[in-house]
C-alpha atoms as a PDB file:
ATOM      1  CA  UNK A   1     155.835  33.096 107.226  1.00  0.00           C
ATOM      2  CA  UNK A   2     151.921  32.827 106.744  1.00  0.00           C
ATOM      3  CA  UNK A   3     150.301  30.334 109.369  1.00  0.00           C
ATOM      4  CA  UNK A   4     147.617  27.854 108.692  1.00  0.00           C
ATOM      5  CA  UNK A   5     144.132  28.725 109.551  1.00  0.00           C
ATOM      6  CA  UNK A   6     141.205  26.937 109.520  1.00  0.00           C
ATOM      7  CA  UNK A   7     140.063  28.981 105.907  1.00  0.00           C
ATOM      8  CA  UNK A   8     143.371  27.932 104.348  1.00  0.00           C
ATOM      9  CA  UNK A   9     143.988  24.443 105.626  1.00  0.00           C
ATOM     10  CA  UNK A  10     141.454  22.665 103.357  1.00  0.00           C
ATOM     11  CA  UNK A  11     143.819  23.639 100.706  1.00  0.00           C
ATOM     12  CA  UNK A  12     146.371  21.603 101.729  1.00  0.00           C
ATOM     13  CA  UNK A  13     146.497  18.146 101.202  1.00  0.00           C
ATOM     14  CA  UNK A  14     148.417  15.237 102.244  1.00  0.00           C
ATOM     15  CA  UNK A  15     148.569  13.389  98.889  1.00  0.00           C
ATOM     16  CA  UNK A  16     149.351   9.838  99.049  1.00  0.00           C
ATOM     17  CA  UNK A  17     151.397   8.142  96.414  1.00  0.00           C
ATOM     18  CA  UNK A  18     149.642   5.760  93.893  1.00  0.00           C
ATOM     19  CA  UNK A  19     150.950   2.181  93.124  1.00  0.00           C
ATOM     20  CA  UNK A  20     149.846   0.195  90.761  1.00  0.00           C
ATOM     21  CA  UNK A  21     150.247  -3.601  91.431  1.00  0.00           C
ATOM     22  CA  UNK A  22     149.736  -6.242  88.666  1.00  0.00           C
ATOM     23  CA  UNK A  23     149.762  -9.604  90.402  1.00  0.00           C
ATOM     24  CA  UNK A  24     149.959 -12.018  87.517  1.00  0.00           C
ATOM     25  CA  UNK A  25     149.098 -16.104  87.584  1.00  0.00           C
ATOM     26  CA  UNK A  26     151.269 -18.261  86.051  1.00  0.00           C
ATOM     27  CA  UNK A  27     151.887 -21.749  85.920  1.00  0.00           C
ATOM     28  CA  UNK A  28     152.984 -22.445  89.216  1.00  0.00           C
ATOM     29  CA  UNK A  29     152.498 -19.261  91.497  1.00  0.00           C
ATOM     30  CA  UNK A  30     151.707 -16.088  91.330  1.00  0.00           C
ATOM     31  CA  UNK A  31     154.458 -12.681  90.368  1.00  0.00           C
ATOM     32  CA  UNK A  32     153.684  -9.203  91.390  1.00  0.00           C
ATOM     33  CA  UNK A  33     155.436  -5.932  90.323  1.00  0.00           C
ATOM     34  CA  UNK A  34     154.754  -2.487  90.523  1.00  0.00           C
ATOM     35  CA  UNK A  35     153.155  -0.954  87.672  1.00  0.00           C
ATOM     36  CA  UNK A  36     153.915   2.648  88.176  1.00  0.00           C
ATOM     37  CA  UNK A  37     157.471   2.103  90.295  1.00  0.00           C
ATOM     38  CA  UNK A  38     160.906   0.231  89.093  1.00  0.00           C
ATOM     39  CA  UNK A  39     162.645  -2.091  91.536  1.00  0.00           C
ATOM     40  CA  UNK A  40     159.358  -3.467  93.029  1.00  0.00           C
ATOM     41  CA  UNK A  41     158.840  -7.327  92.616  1.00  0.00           C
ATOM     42  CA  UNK A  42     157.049 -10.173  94.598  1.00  0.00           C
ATOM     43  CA  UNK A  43     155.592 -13.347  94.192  1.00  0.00           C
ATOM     44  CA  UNK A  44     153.987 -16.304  96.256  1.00  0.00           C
ATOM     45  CA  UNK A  45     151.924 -19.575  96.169  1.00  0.00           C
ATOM     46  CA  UNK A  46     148.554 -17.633  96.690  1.00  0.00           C
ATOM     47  CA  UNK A  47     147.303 -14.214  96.092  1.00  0.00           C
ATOM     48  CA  UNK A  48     147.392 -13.164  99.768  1.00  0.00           C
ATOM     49  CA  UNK A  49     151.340 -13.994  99.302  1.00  0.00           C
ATOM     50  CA  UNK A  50     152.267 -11.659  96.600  1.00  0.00           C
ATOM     51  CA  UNK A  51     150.647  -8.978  97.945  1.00  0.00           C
ATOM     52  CA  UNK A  52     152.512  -9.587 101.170  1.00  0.00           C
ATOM     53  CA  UNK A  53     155.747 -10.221  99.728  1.00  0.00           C
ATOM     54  CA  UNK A  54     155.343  -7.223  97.094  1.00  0.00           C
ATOM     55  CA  UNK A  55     154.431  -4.898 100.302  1.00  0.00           C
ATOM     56  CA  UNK A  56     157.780  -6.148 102.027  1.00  0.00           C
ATOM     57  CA  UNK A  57     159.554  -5.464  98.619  1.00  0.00           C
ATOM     58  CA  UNK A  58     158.317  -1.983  99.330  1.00  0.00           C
ATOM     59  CA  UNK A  59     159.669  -1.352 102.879  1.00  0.00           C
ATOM     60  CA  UNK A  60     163.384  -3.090 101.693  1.00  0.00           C
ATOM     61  CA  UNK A  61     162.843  -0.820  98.587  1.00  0.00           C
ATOM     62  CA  UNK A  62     162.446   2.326 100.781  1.00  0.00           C
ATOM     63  CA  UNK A  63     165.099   1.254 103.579  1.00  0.00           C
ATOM     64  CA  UNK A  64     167.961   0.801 101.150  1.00  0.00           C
ATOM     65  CA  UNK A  65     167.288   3.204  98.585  1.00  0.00           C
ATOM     66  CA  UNK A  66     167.217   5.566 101.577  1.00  0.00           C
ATOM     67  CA  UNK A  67     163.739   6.508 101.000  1.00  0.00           C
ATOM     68  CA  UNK A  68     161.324   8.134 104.102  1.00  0.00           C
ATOM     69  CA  UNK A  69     158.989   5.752 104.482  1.00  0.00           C
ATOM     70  CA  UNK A  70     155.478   6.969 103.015  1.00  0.00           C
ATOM     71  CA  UNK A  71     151.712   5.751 103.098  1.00  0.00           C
ATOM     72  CA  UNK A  72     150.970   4.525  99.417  1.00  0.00           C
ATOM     73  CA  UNK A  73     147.192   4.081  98.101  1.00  0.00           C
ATOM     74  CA  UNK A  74     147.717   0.742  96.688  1.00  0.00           C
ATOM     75  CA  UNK A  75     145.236  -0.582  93.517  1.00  0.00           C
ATOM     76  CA  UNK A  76     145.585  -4.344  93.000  1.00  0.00           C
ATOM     77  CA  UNK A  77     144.777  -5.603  89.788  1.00  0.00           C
ATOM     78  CA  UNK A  78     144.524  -9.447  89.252  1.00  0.00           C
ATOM     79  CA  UNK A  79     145.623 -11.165  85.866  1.00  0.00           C
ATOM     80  CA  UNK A  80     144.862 -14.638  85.818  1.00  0.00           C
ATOM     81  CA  UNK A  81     145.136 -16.599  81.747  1.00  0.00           C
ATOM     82  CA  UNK A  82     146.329 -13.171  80.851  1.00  0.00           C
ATOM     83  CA  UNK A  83     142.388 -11.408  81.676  1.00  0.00           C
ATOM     84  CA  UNK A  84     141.872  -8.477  84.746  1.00  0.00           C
END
């Protein structure tokens, strides 16, 4: 089995997973859901509470699916009157 050495390391990379989360305002709060991932759904009175509630979706997502939990490189993207 080859080892890792400082020449050959740089190749490898620890790749995070991408999500894509479209936080949406409607007429009395505001929904989340991931973009790029089924089963993934929040919502809350304020911004600040979707994104909490759509990160604990996550973890409860992971944990019962049986999923190792994994770092994700989350993108936000705010639609409020149905403009980003």
């Amino acid at each position: 089995m080859p080892s890792l050495t400082q020449s050959n390391c740089s190749d490898i990379t620890l790749a995070m997973k991408q999500l894509t989360i479209i936080i949406e305002k409607t007429k009395d709060l505001y929904s989340a859901y991931a973009d790029n991932m089924k089963g993934i759904y929040g919502g809350g009175n304020t911004i600040e509470e979707a994104k909490e509630s759509i990160n604990t979706s996550l973890k409860l997502y992971q944990k019962h699916n049986n999923i190792k939990p994994q770092e994700y490189e989350i993108t936000y993207k705010i639609v409020i009157n149905g403009h980003q």
